[in-house]
Protein backbone atom coordinates (compact mmCIF):
# COMPACT_ATOMS: atom_id res chain seq x y z
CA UNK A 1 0.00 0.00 0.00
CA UNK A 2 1.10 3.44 -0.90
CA UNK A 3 1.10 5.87 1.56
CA UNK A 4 -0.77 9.82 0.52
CA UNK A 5 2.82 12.13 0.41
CA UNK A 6 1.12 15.38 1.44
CA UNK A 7 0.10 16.01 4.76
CA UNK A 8 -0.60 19.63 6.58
CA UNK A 9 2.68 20.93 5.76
CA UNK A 10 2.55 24.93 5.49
CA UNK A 11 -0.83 25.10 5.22
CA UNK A 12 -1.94 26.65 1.61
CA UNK A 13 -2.68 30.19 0.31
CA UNK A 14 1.03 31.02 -0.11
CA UNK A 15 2.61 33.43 -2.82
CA UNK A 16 3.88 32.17 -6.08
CA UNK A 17 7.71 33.61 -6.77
CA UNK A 18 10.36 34.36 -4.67
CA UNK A 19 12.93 32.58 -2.96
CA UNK A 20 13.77 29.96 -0.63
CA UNK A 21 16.19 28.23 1.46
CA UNK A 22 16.66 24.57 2.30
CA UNK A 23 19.04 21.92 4.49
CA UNK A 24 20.96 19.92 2.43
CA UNK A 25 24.37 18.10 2.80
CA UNK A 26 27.61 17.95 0.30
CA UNK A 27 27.16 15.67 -2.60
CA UNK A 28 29.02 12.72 -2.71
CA UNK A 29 29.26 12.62 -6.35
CA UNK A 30 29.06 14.95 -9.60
CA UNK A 31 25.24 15.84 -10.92
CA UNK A 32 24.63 13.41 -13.28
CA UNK A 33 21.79 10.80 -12.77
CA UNK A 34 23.24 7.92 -12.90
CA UNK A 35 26.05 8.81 -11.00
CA UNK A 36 24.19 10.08 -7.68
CA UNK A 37 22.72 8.11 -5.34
CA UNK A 38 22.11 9.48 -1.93
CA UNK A 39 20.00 11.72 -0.68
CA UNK A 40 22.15 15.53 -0.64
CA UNK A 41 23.07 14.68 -4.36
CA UNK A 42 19.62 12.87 -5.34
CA UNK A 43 17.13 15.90 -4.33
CA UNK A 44 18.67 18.42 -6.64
CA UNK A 45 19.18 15.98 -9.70
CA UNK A 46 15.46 15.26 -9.05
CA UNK A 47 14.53 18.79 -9.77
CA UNK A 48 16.76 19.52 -12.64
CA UNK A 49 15.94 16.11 -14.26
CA UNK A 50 12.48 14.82 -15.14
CA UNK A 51 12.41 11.71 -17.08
CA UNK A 52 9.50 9.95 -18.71
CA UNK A 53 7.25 9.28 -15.74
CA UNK A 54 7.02 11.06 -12.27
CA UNK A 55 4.65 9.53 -9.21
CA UNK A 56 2.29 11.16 -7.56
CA UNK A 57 0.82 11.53 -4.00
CA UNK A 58 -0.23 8.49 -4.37
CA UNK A 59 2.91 7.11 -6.10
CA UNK A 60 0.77 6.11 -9.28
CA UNK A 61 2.68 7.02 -12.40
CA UNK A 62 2.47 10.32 -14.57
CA UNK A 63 3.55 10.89 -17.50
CA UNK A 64 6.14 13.47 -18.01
CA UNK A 65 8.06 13.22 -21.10
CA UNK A 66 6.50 9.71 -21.87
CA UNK A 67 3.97 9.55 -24.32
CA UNK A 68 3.15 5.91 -24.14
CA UNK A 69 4.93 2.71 -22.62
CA UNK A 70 3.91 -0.32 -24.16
CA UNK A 71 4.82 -4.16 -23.81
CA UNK A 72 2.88 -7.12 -25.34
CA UNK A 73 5.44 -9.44 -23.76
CA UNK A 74 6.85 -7.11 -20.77
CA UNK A 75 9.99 -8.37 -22.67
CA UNK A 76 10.07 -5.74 -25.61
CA UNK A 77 8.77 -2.28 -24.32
CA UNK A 78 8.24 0.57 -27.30
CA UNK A 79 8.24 3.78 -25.24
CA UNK A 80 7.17 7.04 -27.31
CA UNK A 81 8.26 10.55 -26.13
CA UNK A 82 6.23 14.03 -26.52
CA UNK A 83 7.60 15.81 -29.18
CA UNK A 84 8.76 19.36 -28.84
CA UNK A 85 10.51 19.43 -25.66
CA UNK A 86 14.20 21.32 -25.22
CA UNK A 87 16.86 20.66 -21.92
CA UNK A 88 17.11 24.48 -20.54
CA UNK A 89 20.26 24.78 -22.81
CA UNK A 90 18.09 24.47 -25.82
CA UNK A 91 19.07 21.60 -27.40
CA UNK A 92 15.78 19.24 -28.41
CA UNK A 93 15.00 16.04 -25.93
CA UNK A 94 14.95 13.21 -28.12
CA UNK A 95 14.94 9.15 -28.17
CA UNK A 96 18.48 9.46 -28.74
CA UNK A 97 18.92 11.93 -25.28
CA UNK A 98 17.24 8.40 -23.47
CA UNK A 99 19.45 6.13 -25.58
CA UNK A 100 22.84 8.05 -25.06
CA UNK A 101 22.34 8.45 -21.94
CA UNK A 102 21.55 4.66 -20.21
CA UNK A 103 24.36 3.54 -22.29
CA UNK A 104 26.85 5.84 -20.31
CA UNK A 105 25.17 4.92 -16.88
CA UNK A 106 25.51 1.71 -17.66
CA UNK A 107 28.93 1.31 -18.94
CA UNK A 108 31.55 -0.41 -16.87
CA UNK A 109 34.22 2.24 -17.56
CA UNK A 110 32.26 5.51 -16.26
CA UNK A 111 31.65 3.46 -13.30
CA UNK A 112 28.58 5.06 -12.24
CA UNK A 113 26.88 4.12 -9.24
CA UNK A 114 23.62 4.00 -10.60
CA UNK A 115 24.44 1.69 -13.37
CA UNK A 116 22.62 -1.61 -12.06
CA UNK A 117 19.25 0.43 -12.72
CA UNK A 118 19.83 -0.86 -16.35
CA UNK A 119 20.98 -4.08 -15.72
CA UNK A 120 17.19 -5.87 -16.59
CA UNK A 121 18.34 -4.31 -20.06
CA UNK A 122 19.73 -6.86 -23.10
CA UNK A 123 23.28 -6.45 -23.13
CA UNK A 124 23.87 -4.89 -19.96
CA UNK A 125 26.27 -7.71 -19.04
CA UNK A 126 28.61 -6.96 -21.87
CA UNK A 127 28.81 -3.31 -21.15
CA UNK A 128 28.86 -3.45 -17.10
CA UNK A 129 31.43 -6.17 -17.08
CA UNK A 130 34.89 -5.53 -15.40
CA UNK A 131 37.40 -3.62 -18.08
CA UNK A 132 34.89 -4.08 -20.94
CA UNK A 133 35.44 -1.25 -23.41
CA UNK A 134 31.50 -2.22 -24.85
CA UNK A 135 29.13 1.35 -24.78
CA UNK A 136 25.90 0.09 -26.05
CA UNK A 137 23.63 -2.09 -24.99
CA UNK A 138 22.24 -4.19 -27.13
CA UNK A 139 18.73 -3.88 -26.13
CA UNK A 140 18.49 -0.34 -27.18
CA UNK A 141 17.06 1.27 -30.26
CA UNK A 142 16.28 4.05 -31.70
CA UNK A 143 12.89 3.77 -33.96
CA UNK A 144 12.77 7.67 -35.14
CA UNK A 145 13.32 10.95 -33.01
CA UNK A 146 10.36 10.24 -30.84
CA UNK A 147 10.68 6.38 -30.00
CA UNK A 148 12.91 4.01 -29.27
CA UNK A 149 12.58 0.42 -28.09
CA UNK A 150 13.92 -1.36 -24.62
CA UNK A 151 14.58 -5.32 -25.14
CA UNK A 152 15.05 -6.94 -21.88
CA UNK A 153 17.34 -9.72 -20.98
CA UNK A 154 14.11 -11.69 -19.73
CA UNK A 155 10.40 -10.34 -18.88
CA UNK A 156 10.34 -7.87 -16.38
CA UNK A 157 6.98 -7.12 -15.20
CA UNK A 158 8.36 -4.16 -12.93
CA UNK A 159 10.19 -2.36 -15.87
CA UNK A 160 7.33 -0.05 -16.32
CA UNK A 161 7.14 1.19 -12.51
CA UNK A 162 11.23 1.95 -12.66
CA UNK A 163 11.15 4.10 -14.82
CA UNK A 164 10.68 7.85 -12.72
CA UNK A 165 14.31 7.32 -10.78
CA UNK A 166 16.34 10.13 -11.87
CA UNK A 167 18.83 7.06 -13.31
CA UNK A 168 16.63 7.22 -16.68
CA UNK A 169 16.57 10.82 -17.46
CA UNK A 170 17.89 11.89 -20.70
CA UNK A 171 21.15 13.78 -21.09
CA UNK A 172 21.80 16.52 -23.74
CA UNK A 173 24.67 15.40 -26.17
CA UNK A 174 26.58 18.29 -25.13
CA UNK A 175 26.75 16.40 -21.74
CA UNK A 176 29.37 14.00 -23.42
CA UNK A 177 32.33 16.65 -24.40
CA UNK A 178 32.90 16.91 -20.89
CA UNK A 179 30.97 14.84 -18.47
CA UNK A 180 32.82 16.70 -15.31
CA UNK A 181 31.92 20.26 -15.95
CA UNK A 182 28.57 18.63 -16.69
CA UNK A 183 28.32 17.20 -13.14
CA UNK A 184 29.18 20.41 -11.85
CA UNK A 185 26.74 22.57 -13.96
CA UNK A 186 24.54 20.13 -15.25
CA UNK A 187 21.59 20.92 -17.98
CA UNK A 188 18.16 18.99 -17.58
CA UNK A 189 14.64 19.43 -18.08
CA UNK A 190 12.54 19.64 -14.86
CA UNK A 191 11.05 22.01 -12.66
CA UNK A 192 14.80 24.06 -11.42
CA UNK A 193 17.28 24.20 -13.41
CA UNK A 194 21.16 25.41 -12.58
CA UNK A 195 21.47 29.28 -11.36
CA UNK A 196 24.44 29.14 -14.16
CA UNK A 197 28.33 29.11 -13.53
CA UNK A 198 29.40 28.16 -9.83
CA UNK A 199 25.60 27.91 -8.88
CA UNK A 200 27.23 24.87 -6.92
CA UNK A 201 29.63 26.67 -4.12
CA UNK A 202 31.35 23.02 -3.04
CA UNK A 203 30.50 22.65 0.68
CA UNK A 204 28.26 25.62 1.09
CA UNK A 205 25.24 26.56 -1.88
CA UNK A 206 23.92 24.91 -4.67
CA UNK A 207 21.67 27.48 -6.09
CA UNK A 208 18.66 26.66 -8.42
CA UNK A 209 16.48 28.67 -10.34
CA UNK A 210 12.64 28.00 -11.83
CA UNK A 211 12.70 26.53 -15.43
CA UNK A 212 10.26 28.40 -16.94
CA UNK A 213 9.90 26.47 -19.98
CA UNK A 214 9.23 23.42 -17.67
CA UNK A 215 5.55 22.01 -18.60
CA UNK A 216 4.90 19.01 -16.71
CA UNK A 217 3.17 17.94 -13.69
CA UNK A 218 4.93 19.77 -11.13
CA UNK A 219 6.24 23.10 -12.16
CA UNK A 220 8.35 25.38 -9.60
CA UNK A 221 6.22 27.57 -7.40
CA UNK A 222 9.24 30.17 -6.58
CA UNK A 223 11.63 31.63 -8.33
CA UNK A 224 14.92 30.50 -6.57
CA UNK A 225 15.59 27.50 -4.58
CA UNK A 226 19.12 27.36 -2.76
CA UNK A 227 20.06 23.93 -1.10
CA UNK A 228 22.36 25.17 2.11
CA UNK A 229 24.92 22.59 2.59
CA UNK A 230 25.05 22.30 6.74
CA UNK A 231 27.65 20.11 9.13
CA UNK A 232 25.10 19.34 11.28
CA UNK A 233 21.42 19.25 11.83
CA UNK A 234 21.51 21.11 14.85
CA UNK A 235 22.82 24.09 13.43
CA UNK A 236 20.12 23.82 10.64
CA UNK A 237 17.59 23.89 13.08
CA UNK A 238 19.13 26.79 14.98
CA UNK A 239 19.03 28.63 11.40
CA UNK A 240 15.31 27.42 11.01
CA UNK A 241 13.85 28.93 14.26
CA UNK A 242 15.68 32.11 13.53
CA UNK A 243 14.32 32.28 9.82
CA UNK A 244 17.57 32.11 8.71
CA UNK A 245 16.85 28.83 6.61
CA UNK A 246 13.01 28.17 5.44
CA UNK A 247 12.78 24.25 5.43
CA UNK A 248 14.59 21.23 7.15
CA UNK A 249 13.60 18.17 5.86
CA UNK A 250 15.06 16.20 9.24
CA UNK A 251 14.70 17.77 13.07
CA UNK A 252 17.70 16.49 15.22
CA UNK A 253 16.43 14.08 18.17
CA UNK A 254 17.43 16.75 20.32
CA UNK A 255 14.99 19.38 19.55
CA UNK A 256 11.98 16.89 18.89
CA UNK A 257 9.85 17.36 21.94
CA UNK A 258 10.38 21.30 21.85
CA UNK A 259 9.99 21.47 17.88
CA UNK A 260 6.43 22.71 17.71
CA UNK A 261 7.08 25.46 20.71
CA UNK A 262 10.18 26.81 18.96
CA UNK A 263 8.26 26.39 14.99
CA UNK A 264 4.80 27.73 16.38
CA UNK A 265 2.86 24.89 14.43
CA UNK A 266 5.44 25.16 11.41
CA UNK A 267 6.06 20.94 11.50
CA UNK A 268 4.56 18.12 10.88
CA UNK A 269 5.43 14.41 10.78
CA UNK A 270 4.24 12.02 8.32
CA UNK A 271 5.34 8.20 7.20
CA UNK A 272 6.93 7.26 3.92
CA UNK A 273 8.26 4.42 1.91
CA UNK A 274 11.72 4.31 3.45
CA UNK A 275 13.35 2.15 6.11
CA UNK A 276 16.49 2.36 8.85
CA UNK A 277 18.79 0.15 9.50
CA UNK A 278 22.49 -0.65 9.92
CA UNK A 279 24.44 -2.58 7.73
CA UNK A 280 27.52 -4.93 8.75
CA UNK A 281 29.66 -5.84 5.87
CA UNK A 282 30.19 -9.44 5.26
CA UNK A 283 34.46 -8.38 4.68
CA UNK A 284 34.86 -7.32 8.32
CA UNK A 285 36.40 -9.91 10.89
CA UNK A 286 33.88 -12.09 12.57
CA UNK A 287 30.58 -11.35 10.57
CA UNK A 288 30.44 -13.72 7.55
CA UNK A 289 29.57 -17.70 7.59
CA UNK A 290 27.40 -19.33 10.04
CA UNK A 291 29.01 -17.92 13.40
CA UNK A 292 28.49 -14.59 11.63
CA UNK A 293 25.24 -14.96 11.00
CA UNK A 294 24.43 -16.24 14.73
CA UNK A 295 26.12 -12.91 16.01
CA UNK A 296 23.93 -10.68 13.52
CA UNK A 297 20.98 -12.11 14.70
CA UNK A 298 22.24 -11.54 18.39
CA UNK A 299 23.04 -8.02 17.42
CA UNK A 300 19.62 -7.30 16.47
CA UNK A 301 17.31 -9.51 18.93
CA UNK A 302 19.62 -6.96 21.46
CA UNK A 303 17.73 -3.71 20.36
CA UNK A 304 14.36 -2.86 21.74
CA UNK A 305 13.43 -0.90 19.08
CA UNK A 306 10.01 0.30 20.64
CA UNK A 307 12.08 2.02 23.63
CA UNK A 308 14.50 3.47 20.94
CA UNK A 309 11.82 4.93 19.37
CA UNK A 310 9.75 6.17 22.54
CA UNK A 311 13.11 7.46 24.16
CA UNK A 312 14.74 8.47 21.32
CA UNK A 313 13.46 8.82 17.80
CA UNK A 314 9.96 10.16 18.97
CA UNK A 315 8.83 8.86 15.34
CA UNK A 316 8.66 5.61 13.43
CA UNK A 317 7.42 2.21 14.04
CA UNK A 318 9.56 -0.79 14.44
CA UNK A 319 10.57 -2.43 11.20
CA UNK A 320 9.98 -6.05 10.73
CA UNK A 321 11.95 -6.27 7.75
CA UNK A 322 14.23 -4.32 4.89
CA UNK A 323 11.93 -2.70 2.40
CA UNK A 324 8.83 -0.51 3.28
CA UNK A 325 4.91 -0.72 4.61
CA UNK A 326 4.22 1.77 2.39
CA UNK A 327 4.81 0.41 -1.16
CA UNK A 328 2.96 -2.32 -2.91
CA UNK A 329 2.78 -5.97 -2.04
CA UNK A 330 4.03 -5.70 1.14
CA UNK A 331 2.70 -8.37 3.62
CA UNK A 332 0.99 -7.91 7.01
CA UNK A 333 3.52 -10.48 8.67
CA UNK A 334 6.46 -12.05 8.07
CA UNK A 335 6.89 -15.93 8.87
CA UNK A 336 10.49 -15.50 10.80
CA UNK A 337 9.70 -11.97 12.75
CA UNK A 338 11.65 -13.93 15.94
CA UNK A 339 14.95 -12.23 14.06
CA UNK A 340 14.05 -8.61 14.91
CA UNK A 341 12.14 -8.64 18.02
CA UNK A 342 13.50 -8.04 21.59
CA UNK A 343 14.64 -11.00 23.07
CA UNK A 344 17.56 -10.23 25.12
CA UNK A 345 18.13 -13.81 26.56
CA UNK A 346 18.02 -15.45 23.20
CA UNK A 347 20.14 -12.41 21.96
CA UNK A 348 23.05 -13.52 25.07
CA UNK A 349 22.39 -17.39 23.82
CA UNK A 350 22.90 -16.47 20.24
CA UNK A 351 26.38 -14.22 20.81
CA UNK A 352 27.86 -17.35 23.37
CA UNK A 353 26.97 -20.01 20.18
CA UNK A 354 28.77 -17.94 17.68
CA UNK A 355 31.44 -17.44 20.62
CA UNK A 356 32.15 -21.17 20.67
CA UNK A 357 31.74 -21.90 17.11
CA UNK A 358 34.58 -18.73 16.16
CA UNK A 359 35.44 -16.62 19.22
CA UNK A 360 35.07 -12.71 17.96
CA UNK A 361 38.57 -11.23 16.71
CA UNK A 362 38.38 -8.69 19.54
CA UNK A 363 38.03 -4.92 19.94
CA UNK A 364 34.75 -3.18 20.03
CA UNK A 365 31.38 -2.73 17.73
CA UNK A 366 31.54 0.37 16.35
CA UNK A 367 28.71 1.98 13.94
CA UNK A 368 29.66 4.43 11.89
CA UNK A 369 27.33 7.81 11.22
CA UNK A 370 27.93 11.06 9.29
CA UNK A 371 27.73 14.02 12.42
CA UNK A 372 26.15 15.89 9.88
CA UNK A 373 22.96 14.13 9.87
CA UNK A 374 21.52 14.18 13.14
CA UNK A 375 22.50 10.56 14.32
CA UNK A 376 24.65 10.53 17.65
CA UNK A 377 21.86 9.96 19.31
CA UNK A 378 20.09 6.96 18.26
CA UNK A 379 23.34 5.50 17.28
CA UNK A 380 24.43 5.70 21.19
CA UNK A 381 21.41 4.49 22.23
CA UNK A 382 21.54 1.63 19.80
CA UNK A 383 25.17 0.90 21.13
CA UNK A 384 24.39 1.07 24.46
CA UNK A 385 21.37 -1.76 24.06
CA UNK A 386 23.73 -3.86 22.22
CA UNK A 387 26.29 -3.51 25.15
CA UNK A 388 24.18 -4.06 28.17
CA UNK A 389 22.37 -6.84 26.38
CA UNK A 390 25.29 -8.57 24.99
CA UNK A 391 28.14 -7.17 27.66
CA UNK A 392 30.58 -6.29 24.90
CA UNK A 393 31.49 -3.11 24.16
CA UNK A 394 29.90 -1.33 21.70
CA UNK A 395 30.67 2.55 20.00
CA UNK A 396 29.36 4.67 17.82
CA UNK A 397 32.20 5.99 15.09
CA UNK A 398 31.84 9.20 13.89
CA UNK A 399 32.76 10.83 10.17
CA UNK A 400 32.37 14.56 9.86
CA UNK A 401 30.36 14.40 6.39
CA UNK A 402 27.83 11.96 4.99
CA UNK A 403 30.36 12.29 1.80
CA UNK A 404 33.30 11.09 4.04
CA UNK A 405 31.13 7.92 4.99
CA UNK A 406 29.99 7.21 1.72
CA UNK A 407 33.63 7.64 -0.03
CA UNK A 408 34.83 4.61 2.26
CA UNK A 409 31.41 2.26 2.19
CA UNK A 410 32.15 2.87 -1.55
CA UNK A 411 35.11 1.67 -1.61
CA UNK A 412 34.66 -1.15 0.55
CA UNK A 413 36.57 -0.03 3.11
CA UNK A 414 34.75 0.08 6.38
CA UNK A 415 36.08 -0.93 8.88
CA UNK A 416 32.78 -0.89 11.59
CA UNK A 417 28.88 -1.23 10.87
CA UNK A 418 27.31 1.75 9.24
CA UNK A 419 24.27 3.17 9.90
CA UNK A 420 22.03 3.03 6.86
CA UNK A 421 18.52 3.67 5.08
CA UNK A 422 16.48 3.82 1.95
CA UNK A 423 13.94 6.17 0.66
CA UNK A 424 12.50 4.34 -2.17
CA UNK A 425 13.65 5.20 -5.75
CA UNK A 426 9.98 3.68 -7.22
CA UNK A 427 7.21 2.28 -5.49
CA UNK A 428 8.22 -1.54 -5.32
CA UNK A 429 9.02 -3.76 -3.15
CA UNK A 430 11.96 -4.88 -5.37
CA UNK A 431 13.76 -1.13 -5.11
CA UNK A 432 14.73 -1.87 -1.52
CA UNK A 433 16.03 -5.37 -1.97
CA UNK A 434 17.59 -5.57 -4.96
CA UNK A 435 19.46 -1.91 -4.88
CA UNK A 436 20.59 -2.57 -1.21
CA UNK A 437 21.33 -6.19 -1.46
CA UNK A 438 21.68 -7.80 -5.01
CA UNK A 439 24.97 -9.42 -5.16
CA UNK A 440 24.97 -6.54 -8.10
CA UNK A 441 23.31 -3.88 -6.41
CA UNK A 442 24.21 -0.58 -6.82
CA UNK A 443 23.94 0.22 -2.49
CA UNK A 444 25.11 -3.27 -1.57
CA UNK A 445 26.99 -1.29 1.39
CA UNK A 446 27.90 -4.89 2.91
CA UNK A 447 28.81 -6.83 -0.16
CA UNK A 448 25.99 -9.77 0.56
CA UNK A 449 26.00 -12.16 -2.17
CA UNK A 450 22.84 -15.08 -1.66
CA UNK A 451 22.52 -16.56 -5.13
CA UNK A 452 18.88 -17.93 -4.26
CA UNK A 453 18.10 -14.38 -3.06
CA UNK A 454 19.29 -13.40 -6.53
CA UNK A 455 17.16 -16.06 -7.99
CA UNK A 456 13.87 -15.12 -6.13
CA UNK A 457 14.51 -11.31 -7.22
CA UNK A 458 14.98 -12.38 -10.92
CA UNK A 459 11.61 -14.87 -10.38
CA UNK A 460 9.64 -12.30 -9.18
CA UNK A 461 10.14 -9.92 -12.19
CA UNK A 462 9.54 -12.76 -14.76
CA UNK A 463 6.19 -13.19 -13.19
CA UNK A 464 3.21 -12.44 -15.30
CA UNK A 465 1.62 -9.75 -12.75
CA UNK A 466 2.75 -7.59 -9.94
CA UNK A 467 1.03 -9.92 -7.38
CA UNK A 468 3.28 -12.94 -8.18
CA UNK A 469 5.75 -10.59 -8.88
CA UNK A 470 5.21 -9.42 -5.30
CA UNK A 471 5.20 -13.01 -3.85
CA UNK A 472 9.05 -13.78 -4.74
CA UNK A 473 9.94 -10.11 -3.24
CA UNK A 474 8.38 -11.67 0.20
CA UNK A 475 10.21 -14.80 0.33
CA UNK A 476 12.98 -13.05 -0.91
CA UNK A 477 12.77 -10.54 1.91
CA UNK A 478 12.55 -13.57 4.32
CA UNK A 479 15.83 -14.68 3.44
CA UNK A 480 17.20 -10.69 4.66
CA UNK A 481 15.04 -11.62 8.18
CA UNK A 482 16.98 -14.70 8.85
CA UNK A 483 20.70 -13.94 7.66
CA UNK A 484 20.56 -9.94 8.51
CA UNK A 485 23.47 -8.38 6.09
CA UNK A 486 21.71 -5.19 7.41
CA UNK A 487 19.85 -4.46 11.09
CA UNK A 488 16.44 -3.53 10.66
CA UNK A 489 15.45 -1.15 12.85
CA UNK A 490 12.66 1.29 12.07
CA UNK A 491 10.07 2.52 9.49
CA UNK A 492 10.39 6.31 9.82
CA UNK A 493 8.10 9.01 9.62
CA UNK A 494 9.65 12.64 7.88
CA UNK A 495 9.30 14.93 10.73
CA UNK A 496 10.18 18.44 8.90
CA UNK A 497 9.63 22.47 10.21
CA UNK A 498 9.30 25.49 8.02
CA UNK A 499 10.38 29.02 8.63
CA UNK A 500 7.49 32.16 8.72
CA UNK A 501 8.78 32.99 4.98
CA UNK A 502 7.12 29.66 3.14
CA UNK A 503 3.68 27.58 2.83
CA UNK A 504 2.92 24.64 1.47
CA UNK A 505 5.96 22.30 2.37
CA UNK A 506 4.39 18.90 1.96
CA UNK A 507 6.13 15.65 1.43
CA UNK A 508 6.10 13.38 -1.84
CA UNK A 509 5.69 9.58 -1.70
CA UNK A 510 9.14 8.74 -0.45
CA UNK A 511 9.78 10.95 1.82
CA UNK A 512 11.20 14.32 0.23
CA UNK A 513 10.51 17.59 0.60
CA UNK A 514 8.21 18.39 -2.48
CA UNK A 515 10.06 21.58 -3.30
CA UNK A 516 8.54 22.65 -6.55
CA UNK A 517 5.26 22.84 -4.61
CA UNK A 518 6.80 24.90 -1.58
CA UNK A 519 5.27 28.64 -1.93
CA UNK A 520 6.17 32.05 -0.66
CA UNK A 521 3.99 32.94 2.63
């Protein structure tokens, strides 16, 4: 079930035009859409990059620059584009702008983060494999200027529903002379564009302006949008009360029970299709084979995440599993729940089994969190449950950026857990497992490879509707219950404020701030 993505946010009857200010964090990576894929890069390609659907409060598809997506065999899809649309710079958006531009997401030597997005795509394999030189996937074609055709590898009954991630916007061809200044400037066609040359100040501004030629479903409310890049949610909020920033998309822990006293009314909370968790990576010491799986499962029976949330959070339920409540297909129970539920004896039983079976290599658990996302908190009071359940010693391990944290899990270099979470890219069920935990995945943060887990994902998208398809996802997401690559820990809820300058700041869907609807007070 899909949860509604506006709630009272702002009220209405605000001013069109203007400008605003919102929280944001440094980019990990350039602006290009296949190439971002967290959340301080991901919410500005969203607005300077519509593709051919968008979702809407309901996450049901819209058309944006999609005429028509058609399968008779969900194998072979013909998608047909509106004609007469430019990128800001001009240029026209064609079936070549698609074309061009999932063959360089894709393509093992740009090594972009989003390429898996394309991998149900014929020919994918040749292109995304290790050193291959191959650009072009086979399954692509272009028909004329306003079609092209999308062979799969095998029947994907999901394709259709992917297809709003930023990962398959088009790109202009003047994106390829020079792919970095693109990613620094880039040129799209959605509701901002780029406030020109240096419009992103590295590690303080990105600045966006309304794209007036913009004619889809959501068009830009204010003039100006400017994405403040913050060290810390604290100092965000401290900005916010003051109405010295206009919107924060994520009040600190510490200010939750005083947040509607300091904002006067001007937050609200609200659930979305996301998840939290905390991943621990199969490479480190101690966690991988059966006496790491006993000590996962110890880790996470040793949380009571009801008292984390009550104490703590002040939002959320507690998450039964890895994806979402709030997108489709997702059951009402799982059969092995016993894995994430409080149980601190069996938790002590679990640890002393995987003791005797492969005593731990020694030192402490550490989780790692960025400091400038609001996280101490919950991550000491998730440490501290582990320790006094368990009676090792636990830590929280902190980075300075959410860039800094993502450069290493990149990498594969971690050295500790890592705190972790999804806001859905589409509405399904398959987003959350196979992006996080594919042996392929694009996030697969702990480097969990289950080749019937793989099977199951590639099952459920050969299925001939979205309720089988939704069936495989389950057991799938059974098999993430028992062996735990990553801790569940809570659904959240987006608990935002607004400053006295703005109205209408309303969540979408997943969980973002629906900034092209946000309005001058």
């Amino acid at each position: 079930m899909a949860l509604s993505a506006c709630g009272n946010g702002g009220g209405g009857g605000g001013g069109e035009g203007g400008a605003v200010t919102a929280f944001s964090v440094e980019p990990e990576n350039p602006l290009i859409p296949t190439a971002t894929s967290e959340q301080g890069g991901g919410r500005v390609v969203s607005l300077v990059f519509m593709g051919l659907i968008s979702y809407d409060d309901e996450s049901s598809p819209v058309n944006e620059l999609a005429e028509s997506i058609e399968s008779d065999d969900n194998t072979t899809w013909t998608i047909k584009i509106k004609e007469g649309k430019q990128f800001t710079n001009g240029e026209d958006i064609t079936a070549q702008s698609f074309v061009d531009a999932w063959n360089y997401g894709a393509a093992a030597k740009n090594a972009h983060t989003g390429s898996y997005f394309f991998e149900p795509i014929k020919g994918y394999d040749v292109v995304s494999a290790e050193g291959s030189e191959e650009d072009q996937m086979e399954g692509l074609r272009v028909i004329d200027d306003t079609t092209f055709e999308v062979e799969l590898a095998e029947s994907d009954v999901t394709f259709p529903v992917r297809l709003g991630y930023a990962a398959y916007a088009p790109l202009p061809a003047s994106a390829f002379d020079d792919m970095e200044a693109f990613g620094e400037n880039p040129v799209g066609w959605g509701p901002f564009k780029m406030d020109g040359d240096g419009a992103w100040a590295h590690n303080e501004e990105i600045r966006l302006v309304k794209n007036e030629d913009y004619d889809g479903s959501q068009p830009a409310q204010v003039d100006a949008l400017t994405f403040k890049l913050y060290q810390s949610a604290e100092s965000a909020y401290s900005d916010l009360i003051s109405d010295n920033l206009d919107i924060l998309d994520q009040i600190p822990p510490s200010s939750m029970d005083v947040r509607e006293d300091d904002l006067s009314g001007r937050t609200d909370q609200q659930d979305y299709a996301g998840n939290y968790s905390f991943a621990i990576p199969y490479y480190l010491d101690g966690w991988s084979g059966e006496a790491g799986k006993l000590r996962r499962q110890a880790i996470s029976m040793s949380i009571n995440r009801q008292e984390l949330i009550d104490q703590v959070i002040k939002q959320g339920v507690p998450a039964k599993d890895l994806t979402s409540p709030a997108v489709e297909g997702f059951p009402g129970s799982f059969s092995n729940e016993e894995y994430v539920q409080f149980d601190p004896e069996k938790a002590k039983e679990l640890w002393q089994e995987a003791e005797d079976m492969e005593p731990y290599p020694g030192g402490p658990f550490e989780l790692a969190y960025n400091a400038d996302g609001g996280h101490q908190e919950w991550v000491d009071a998730v440490c501290n449950m582990i320790k006094n359940t368990l009676d090792i010693e636990a830590q929280g391990k902190s980075y300075a950026t959410f860039k800094e944290l993502r450069t290493e899990a990149n990498a594969g270099e971690l050295t500790s857990a890592i705190r972790s979470g999804w806001m859905a890219d589409y509405p399904s069920m398959s987003n959350f497992l196979g992006s996080n935990f594919a042996s392929n995945g694009s996030s697969n943060d702990t480097h969990y490879d289950n080749e019937k887990f793989d099977a199951l994902l590639a099952e459920g998208r050969r299925a001939d509707d979205l309720d089988a398809a939704n069936q495989k996802f389950i057991e799938a997401d059974e098999i993430l219950i028992e062996e735990l690559p990553s801790i569940p820990l809570y659904y959240p809820a987006r608990t935002w404020g607004w400053s006295s300058n703005v109205s209408d700041v309303n969540l979408t869907w997943n969980g973002e701030i629906n900034y092209a609807q946000v309005t001058q007070a």
